[in-house]
C-alpha atoms as a PDB file:
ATOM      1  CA  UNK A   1       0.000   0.000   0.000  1.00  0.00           C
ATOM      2  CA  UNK A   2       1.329   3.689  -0.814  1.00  0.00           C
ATOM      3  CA  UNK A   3       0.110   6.593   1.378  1.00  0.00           C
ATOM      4  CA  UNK A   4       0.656  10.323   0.285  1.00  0.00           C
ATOM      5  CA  UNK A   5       0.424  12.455   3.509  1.00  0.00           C
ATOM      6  CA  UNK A   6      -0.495  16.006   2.888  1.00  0.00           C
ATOM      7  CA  UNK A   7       0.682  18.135   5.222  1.00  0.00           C
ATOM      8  CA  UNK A   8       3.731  16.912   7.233  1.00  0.00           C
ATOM      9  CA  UNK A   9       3.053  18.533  10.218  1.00  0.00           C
ATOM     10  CA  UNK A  10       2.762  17.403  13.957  1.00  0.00           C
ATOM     11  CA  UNK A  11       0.471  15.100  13.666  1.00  0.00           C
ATOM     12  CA  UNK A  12       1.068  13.817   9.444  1.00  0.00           C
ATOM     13  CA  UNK A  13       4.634  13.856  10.834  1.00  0.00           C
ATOM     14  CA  UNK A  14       4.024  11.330  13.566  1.00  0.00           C
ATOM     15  CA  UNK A  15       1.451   9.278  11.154  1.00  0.00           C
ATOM     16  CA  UNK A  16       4.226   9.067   8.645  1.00  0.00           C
ATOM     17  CA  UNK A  17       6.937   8.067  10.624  1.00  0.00           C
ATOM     18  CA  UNK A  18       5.269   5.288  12.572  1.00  0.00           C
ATOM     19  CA  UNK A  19       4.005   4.732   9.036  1.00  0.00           C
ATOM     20  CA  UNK A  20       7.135   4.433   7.541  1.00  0.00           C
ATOM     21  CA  UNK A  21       8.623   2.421  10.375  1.00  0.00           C
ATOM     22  CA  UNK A  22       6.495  -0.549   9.950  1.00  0.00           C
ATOM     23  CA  UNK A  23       7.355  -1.198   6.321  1.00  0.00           C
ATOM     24  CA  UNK A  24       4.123   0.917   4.567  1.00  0.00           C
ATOM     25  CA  UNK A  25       5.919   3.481   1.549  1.00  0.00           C
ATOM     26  CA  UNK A  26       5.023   6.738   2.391  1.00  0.00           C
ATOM     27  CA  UNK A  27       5.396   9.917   0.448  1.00  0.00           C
ATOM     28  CA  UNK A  28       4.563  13.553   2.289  1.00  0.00           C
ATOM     29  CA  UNK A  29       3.673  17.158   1.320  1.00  0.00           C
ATOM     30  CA  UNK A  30       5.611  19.710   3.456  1.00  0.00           C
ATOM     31  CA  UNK A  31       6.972  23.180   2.837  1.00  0.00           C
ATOM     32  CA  UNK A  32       9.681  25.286   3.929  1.00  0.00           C
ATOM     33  CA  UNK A  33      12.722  24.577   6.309  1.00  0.00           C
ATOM     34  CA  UNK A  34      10.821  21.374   7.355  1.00  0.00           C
ATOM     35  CA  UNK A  35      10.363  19.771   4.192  1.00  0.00           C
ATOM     36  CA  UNK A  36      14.205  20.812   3.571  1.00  0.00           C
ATOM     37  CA  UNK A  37      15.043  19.216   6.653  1.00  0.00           C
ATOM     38  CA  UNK A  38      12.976  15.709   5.847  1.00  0.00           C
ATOM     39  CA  UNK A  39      14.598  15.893   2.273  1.00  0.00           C
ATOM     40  CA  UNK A  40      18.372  16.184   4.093  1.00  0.00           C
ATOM     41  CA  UNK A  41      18.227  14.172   7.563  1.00  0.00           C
ATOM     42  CA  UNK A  42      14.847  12.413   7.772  1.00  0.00           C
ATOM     43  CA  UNK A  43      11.889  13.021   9.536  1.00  0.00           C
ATOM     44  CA  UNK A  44      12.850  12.263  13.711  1.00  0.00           C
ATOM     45  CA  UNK A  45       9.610  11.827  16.087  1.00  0.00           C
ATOM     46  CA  UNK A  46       9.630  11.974  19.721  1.00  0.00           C
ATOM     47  CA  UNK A  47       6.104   9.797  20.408  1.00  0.00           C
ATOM     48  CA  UNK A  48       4.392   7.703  22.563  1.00  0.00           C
ATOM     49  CA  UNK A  49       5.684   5.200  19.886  1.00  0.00           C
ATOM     50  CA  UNK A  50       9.421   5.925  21.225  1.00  0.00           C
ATOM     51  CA  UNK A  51      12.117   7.816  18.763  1.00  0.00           C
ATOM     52  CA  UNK A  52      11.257   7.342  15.350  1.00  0.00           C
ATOM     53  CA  UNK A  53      13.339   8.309  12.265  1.00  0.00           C
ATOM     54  CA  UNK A  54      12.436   7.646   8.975  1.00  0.00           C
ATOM     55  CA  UNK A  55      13.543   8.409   5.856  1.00  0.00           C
ATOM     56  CA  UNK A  56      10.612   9.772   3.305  1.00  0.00           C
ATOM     57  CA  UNK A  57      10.281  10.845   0.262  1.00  0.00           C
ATOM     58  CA  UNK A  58       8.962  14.529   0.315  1.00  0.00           C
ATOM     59  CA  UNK A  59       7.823  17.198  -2.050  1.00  0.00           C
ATOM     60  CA  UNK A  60       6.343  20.296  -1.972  1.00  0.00           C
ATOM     61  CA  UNK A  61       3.554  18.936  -4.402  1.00  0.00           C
ATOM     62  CA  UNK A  62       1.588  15.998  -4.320  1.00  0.00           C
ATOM     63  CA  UNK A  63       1.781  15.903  -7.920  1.00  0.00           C
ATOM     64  CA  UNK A  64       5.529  15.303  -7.841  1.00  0.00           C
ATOM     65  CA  UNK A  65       5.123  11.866  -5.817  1.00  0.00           C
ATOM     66  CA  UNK A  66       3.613   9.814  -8.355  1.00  0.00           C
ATOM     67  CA  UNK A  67       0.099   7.406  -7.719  1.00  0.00           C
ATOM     68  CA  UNK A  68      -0.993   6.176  -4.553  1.00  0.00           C
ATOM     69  CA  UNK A  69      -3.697   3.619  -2.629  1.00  0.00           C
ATOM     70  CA  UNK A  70      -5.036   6.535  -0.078  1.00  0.00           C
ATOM     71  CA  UNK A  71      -4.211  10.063   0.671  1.00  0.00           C
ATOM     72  CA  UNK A  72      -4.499  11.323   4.691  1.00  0.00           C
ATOM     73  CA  UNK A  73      -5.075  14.709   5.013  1.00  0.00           C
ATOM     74  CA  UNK A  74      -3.782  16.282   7.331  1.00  0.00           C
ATOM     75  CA  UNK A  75      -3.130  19.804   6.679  1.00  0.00           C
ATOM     76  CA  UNK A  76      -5.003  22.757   8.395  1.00  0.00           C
ATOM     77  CA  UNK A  77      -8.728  22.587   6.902  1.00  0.00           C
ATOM     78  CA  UNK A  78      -7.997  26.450   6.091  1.00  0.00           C
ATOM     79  CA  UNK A  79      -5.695  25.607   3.924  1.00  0.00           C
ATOM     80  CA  UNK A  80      -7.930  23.595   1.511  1.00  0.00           C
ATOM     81  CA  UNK A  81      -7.830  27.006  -1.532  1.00  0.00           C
ATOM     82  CA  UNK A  82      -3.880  26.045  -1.786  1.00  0.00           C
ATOM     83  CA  UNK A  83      -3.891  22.533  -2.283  1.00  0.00           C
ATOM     84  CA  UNK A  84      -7.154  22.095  -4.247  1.00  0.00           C
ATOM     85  CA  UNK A  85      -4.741  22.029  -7.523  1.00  0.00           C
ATOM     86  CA  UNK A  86      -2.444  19.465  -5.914  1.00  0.00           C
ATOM     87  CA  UNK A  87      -5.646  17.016  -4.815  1.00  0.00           C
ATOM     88  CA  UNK A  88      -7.560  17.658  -8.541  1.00  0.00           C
ATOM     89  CA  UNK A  89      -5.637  15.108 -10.337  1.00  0.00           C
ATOM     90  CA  UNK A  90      -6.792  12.670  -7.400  1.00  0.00           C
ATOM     91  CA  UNK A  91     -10.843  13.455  -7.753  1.00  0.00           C
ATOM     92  CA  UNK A  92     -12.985  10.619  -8.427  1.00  0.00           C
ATOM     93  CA  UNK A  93     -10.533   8.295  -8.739  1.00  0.00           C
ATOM     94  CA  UNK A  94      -9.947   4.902  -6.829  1.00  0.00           C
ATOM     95  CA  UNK A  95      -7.874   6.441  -4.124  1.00  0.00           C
ATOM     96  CA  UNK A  96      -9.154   6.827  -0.544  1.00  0.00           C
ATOM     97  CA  UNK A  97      -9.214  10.493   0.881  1.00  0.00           C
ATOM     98  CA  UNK A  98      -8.831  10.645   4.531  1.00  0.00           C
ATOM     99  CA  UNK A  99      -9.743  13.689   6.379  1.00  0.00           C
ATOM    100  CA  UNK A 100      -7.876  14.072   9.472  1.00  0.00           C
ATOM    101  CA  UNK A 101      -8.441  17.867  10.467  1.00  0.00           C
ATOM    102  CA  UNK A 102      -9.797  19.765  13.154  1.00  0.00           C
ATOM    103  CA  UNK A 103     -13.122  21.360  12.072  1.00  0.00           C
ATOM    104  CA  UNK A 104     -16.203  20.539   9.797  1.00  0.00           C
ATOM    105  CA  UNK A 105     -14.842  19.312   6.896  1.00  0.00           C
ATOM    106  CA  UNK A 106     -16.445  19.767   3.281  1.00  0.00           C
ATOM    107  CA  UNK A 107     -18.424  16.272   3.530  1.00  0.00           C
ATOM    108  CA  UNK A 108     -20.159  17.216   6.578  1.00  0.00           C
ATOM    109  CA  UNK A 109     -22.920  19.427   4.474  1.00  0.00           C
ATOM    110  CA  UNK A 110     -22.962  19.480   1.188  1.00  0.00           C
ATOM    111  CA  UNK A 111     -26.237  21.063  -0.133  1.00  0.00           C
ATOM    112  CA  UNK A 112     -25.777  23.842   0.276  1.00  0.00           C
ATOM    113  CA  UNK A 113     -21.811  23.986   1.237  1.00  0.00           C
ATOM    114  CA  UNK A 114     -21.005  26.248   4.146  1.00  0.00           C
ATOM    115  CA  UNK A 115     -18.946  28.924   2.728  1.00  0.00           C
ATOM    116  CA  UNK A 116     -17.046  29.067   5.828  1.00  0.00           C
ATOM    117  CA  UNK A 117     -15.616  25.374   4.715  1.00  0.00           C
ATOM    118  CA  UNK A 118     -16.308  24.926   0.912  1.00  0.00           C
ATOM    119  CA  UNK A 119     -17.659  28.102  -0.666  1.00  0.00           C
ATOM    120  CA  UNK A 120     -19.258  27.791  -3.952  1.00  0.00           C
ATOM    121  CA  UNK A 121     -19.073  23.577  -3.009  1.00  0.00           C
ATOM    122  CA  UNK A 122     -15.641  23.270  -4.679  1.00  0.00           C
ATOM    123  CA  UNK A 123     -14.347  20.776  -2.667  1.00  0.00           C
ATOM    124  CA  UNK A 124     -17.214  18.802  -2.442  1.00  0.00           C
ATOM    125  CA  UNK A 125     -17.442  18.520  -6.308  1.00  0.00           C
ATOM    126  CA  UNK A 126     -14.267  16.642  -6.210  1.00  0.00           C
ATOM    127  CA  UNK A 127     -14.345  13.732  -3.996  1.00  0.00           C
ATOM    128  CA  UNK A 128     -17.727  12.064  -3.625  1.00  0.00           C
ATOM    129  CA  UNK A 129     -18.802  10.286  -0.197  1.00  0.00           C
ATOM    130  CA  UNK A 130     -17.619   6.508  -2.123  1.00  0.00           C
ATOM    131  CA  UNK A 131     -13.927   8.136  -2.121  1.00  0.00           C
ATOM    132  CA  UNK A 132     -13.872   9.119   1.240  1.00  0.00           C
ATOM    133  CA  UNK A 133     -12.707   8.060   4.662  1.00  0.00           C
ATOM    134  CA  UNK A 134     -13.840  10.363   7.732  1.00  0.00           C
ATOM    135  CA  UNK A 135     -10.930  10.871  10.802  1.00  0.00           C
ATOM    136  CA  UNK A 136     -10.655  12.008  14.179  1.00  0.00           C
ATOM    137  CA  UNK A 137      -7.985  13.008  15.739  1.00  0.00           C
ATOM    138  CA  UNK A 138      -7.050  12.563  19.577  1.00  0.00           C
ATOM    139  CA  UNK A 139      -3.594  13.186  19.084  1.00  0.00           C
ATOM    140  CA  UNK A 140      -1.138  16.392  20.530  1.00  0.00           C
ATOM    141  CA  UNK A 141       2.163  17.343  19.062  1.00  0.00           C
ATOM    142  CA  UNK A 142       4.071  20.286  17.457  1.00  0.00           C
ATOM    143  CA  UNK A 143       6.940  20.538  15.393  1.00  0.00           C
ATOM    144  CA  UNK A 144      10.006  20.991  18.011  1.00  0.00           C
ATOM    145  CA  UNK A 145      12.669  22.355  14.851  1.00  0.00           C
ATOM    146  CA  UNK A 146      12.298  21.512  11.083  1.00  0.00           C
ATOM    147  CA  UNK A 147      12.241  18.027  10.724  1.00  0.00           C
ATOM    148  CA  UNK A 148      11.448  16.925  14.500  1.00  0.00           C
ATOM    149  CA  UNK A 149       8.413  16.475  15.685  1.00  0.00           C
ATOM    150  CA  UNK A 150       7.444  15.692  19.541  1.00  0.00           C
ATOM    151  CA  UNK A 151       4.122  13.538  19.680  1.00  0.00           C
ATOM    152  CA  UNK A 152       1.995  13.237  22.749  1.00  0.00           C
ATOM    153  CA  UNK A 153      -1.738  12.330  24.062  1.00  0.00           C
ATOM    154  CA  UNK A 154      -2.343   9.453  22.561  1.00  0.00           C
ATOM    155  CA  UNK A 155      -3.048   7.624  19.336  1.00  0.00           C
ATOM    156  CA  UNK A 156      -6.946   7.071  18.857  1.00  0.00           C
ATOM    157  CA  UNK A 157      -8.030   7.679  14.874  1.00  0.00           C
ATOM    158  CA  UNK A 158     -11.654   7.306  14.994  1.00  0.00           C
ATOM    159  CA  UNK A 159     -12.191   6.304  11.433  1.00  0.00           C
ATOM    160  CA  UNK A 160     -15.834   6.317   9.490  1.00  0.00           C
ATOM    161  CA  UNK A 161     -17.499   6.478   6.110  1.00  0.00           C
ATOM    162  CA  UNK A 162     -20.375   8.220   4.697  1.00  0.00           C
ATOM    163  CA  UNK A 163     -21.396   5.062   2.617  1.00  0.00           C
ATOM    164  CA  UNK A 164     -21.311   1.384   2.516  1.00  0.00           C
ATOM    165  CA  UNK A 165     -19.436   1.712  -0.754  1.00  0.00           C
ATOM    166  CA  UNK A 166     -16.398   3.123   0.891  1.00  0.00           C
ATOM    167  CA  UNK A 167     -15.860   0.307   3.893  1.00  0.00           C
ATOM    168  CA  UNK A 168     -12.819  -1.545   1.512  1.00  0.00           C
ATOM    169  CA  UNK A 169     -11.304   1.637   1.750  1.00  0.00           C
ATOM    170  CA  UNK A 170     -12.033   1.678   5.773  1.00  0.00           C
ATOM    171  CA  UNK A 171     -10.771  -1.579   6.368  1.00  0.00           C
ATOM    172  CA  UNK A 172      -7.720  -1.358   4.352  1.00  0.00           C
ATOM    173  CA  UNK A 173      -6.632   1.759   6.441  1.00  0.00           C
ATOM    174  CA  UNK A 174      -7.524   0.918   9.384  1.00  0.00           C
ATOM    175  CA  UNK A 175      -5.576  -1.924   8.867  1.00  0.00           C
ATOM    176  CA  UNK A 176      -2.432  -0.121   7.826  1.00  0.00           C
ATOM    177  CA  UNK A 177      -2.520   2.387  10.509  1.00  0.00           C
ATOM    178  CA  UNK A 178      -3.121  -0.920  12.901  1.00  0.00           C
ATOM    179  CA  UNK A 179      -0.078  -2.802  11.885  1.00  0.00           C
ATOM    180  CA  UNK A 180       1.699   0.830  12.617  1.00  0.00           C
ATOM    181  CA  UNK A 181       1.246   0.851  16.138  1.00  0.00           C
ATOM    182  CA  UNK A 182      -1.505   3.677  15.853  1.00  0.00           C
ATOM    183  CA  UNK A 183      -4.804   2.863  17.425  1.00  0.00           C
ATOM    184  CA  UNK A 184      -7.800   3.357  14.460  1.00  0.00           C
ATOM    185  CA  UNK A 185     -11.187   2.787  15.604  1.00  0.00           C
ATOM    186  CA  UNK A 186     -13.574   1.970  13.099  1.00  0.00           C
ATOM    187  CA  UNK A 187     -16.749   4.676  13.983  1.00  0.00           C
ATOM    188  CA  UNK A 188     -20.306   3.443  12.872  1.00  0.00           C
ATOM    189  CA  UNK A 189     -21.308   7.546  13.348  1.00  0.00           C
ATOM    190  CA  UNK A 190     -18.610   9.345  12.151  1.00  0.00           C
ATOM    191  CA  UNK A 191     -20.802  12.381  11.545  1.00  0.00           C
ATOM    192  CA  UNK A 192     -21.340  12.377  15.361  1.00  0.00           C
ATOM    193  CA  UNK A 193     -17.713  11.674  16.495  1.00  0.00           C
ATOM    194  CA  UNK A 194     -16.792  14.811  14.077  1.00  0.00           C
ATOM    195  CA  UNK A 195     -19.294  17.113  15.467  1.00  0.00           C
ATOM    196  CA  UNK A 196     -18.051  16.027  19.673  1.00  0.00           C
ATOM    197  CA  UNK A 197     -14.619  16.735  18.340  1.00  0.00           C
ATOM    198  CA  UNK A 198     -15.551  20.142  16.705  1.00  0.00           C
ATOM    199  CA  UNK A 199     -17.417  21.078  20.057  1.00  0.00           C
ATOM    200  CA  UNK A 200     -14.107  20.504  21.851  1.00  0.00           C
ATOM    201  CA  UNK A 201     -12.163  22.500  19.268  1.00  0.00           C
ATOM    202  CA  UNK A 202     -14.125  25.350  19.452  1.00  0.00           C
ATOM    203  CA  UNK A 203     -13.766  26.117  23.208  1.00  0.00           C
ATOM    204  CA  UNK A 204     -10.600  25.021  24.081  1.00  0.00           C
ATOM    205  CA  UNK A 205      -9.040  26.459  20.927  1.00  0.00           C
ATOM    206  CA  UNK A 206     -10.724  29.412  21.196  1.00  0.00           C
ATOM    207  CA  UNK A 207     -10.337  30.253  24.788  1.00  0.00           C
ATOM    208  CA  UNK A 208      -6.758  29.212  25.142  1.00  0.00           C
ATOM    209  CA  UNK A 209      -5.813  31.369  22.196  1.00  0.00           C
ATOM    210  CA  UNK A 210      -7.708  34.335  23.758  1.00  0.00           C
ATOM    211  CA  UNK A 211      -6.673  34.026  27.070  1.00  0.00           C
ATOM    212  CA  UNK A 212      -2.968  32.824  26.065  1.00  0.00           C
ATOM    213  CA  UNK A 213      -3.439  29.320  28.088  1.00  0.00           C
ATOM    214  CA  UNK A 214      -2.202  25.994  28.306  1.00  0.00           C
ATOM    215  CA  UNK A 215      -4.873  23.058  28.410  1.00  0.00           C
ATOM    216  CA  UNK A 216      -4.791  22.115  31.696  1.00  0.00           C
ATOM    217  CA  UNK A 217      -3.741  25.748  33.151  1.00  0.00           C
ATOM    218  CA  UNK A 218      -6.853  26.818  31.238  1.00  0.00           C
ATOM    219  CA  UNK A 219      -9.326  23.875  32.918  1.00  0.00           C
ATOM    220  CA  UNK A 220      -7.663  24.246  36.451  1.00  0.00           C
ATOM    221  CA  UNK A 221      -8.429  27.829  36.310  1.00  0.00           C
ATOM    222  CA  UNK A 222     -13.000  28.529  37.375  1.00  0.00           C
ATOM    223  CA  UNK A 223     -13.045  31.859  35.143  1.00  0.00           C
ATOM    224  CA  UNK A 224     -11.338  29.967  31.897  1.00  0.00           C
ATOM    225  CA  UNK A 225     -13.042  26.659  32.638  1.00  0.00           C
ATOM    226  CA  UNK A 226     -16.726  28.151  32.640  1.00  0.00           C
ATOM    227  CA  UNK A 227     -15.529  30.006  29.203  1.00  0.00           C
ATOM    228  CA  UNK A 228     -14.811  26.584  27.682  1.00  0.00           C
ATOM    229  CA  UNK A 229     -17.883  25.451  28.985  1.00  0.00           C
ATOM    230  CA  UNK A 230     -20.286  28.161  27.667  1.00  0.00           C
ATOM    231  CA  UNK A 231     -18.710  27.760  24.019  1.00  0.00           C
ATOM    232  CA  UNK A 232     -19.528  23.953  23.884  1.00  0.00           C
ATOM    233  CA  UNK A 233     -22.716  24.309  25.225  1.00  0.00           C
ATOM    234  CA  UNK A 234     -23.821  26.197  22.168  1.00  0.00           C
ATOM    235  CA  UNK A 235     -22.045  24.395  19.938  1.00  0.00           C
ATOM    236  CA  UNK A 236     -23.604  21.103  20.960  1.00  0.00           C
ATOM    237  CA  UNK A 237     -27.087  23.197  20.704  1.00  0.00           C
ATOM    238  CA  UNK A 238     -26.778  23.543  17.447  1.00  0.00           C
ATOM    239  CA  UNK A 239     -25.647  19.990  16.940  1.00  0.00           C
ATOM    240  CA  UNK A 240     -29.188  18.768  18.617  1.00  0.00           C
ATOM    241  CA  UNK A 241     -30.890  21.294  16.388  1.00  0.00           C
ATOM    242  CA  UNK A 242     -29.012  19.424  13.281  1.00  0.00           C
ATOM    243  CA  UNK A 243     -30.287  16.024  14.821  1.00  0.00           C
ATOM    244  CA  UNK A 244     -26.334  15.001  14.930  1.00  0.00           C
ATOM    245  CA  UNK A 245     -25.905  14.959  18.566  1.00  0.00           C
ATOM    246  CA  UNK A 246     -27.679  14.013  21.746  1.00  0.00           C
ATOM    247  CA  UNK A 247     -27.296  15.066  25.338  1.00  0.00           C
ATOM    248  CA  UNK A 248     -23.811  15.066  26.314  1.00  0.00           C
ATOM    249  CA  UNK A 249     -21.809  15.538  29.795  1.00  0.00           C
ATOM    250  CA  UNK A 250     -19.976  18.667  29.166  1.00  0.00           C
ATOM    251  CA  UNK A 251     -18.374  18.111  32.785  1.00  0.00           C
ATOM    252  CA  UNK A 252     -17.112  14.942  31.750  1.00  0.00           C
ATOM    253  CA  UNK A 253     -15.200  15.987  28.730  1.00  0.00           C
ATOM    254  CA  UNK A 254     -13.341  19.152  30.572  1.00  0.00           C
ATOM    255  CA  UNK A 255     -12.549  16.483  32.708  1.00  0.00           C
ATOM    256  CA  UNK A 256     -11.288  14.034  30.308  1.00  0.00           C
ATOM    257  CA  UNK A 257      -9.628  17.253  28.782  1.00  0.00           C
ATOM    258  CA  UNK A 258      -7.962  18.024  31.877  1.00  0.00           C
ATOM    259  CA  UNK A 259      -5.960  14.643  32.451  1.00  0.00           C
ATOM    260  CA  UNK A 260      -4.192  15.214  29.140  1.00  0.00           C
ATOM    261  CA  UNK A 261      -0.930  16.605  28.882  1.00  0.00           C
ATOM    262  CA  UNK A 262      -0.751  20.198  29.558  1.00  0.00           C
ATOM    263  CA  UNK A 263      -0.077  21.027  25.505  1.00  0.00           C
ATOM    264  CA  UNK A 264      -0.673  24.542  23.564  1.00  0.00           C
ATOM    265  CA  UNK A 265      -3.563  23.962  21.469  1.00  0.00           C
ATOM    266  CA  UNK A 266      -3.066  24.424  17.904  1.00  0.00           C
ATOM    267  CA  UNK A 267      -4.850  27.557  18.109  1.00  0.00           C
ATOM    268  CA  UNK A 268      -2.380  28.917  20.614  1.00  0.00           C
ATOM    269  CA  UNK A 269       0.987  27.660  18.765  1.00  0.00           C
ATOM    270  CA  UNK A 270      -0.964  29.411  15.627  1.00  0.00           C
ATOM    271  CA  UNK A 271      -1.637  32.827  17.470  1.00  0.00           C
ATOM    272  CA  UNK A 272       1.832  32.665  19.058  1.00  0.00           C
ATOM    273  CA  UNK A 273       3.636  32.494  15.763  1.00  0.00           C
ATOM    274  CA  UNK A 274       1.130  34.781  13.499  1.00  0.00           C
ATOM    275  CA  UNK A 275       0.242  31.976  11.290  1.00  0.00           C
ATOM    276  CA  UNK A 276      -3.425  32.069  10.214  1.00  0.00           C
ATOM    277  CA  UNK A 277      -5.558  30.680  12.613  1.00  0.00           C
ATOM    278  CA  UNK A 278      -8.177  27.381  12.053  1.00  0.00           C
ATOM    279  CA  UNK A 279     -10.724  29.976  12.115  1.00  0.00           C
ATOM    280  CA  UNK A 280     -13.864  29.551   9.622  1.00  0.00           C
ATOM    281  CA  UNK A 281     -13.274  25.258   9.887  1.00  0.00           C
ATOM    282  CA  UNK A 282     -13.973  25.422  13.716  1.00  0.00           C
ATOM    283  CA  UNK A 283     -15.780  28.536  15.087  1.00  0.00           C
ATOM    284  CA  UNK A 284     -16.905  29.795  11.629  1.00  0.00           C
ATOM    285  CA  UNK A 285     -18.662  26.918  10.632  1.00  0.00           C
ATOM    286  CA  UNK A 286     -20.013  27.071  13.836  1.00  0.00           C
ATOM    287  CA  UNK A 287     -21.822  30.417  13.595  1.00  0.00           C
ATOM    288  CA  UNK A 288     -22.850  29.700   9.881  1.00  0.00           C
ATOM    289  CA  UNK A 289     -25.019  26.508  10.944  1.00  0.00           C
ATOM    290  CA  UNK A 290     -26.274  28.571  14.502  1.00  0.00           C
ATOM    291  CA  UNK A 291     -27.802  31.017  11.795  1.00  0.00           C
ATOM    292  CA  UNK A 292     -29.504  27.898   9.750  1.00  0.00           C
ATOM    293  CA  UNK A 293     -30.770  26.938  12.668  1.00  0.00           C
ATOM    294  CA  UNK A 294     -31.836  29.954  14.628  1.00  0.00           C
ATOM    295  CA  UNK A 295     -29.708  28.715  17.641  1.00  0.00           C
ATOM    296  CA  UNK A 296     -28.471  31.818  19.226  1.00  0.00           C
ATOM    297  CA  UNK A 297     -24.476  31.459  20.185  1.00  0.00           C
ATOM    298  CA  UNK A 298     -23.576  34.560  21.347  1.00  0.00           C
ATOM    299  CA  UNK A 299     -20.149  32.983  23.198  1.00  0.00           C
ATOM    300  CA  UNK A 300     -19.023  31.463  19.872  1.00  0.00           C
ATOM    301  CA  UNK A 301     -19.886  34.804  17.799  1.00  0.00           C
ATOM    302  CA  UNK A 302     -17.900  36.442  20.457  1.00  0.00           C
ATOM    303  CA  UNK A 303     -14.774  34.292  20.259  1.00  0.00           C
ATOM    304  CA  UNK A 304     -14.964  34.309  16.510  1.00  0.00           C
ATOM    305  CA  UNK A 305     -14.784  37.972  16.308  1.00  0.00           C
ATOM    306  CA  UNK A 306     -12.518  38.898  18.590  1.00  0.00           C
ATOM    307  CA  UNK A 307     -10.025  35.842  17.402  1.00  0.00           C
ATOM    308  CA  UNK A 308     -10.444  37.311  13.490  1.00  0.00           C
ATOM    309  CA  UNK A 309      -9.662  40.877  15.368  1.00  0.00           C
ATOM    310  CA  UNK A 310      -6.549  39.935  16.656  1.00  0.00           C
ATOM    311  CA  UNK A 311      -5.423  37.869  12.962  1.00  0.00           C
ATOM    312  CA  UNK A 312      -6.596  40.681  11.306  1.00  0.00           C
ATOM    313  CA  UNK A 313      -4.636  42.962  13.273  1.00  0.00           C
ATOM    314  CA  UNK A 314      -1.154  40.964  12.528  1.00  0.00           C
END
């Protein structure tokens, strides 16, 4: 089996290596000093896995790497407009997409797109629910240097599809990322699993990036905590009002939350380093469907604004 990873980053980095490791031929997409670094020394991994260091091949475009079984992507979901022309080549062919991102992603809704994830349904034009492979991330990292990567929280890939059609493609990559070391989970409701993960994303994200947090400084601390809190709330209203969701212990998930390792969210590292933040895929998308529905979120609105303040303001 070949598997094209697009987007090398903290956690494509780690899938890659412990990819790589147990014998799978991997190609990745990475820019900059850290795909020079990967092209000179390897890719090196600090994980749960133990020290990994593999040896890749890596490009700056996918369509430099030549064919391959699946594609996992795991790029920022704002970052879909620059590597539309890379995945084009790929669309409605027999290889498996694999969204791994934080956010809605285009499959989620497609009539009528949400132009805060797919405007004008671009996306969703490409790669019909038979090619695709829903992910789920429970995994922290960040990129340490160019071409190291330090792994941590876990390795749970809850892994779905949209239609019977696409469960050869499930099993196949499940299987791969299985004989890796990594932990997939095949998910009968995907569509759920995405929507508890978004809820999550969009107040701790959000509020440790506004109030310049850690994870578990930002649960141990009443004022922070009962932001978080607020945020998810109307984010899983809005999931009830799509019929996605059902009642859910918020409680329980700051809790679960707070026994993780005490990371920067990607948010944070984002703010901290004036990269573009994973604005419209988590929060954005958010607000769009709490207008749909006539679910007021005034917390979310809130965060959204004052987070595309302070971008805007770079």
């Amino acid at each position: 089996m070949r598997i094209g990873i697009v987007g090398a980053g903290a956690i494509g980095g780690f899938i890659a290596a412990a990819l790589s490791q147990a014998g799978v031929q991997v190609s990745v997409v990475a820019r900059g000093a850290h795909l020079a670094a990967i092209q000179r020394d390897g890719l090196r991994v600090e994980s749960d896995l133990g020290t990994l260091h593999a040896r890749l091949d890596a490009s700056e475009d996918l369509r430099d790497a030549g064919r391959f079984d699946a594609l996992l992507l795991t790029f920022k979901a704002h970052q879909w407009p620059a590597f539309i022309p890379q995945l084009t080549p790929f669309a409605g062919t027999d290889v498996t997409i694999a969204t791994l991102q934080n956010g809605l992603p285009f499959w989620f809704l497609r009539h009528p797109p949400l132009r805060s994830v797919d405007p004008g349904g671009r996306i969703a034009a490409l790669f019909p629910d038979e090619q695709i492979v829903g992910g789920v991330v429970h995994v922290s990292g960040h990129i340490v240097r160019p071409g190291v990567i330090r792994q941590s929280g876990g390795m749970r890939y809850p892994l779905g599809v949209l239609t019977e059609a696409a469960a050869p493609r499930l099993e196949s990559l499940a299987a791969a990322m299985r004989g890796a070391g990594l932990s997939p989970e095949i998910d009968t409701d995907i569509r759920a699993t995405t929507w508890l993960k978004l809820v999550n994303n969009a107040g701790l994200n959000s509020v440790s990036a506004l109030r310049r947090m850690t994870l578990r400084a930002m649960l141990d601390d009443a004022r922070a905590r009962a932001d978080v809190r607020g945020i998810m709330e109307e984010a899983l209203e809005i999931g009830r009002a799509l019929g996605v969701v059902g009642a859910v212990d918020v409680e329980a998930r700051l809790d679960y939350a707070a026994r993780l390792s005490d990371v920067k969210t990607s948010m944070l590292q984002d703010l901290e380093a004036h990269r573009p933040l994973e604005l419209d895929p988590i929060l954005g998308s958010l607000v769009e469907l709490g207008e749909r529905t006539r679910v007021e979120a005034p917390r979310l609105r809130d965060a959204y604004e004052r987070l595309r303040e302070i971008e805007r303001s770079w």
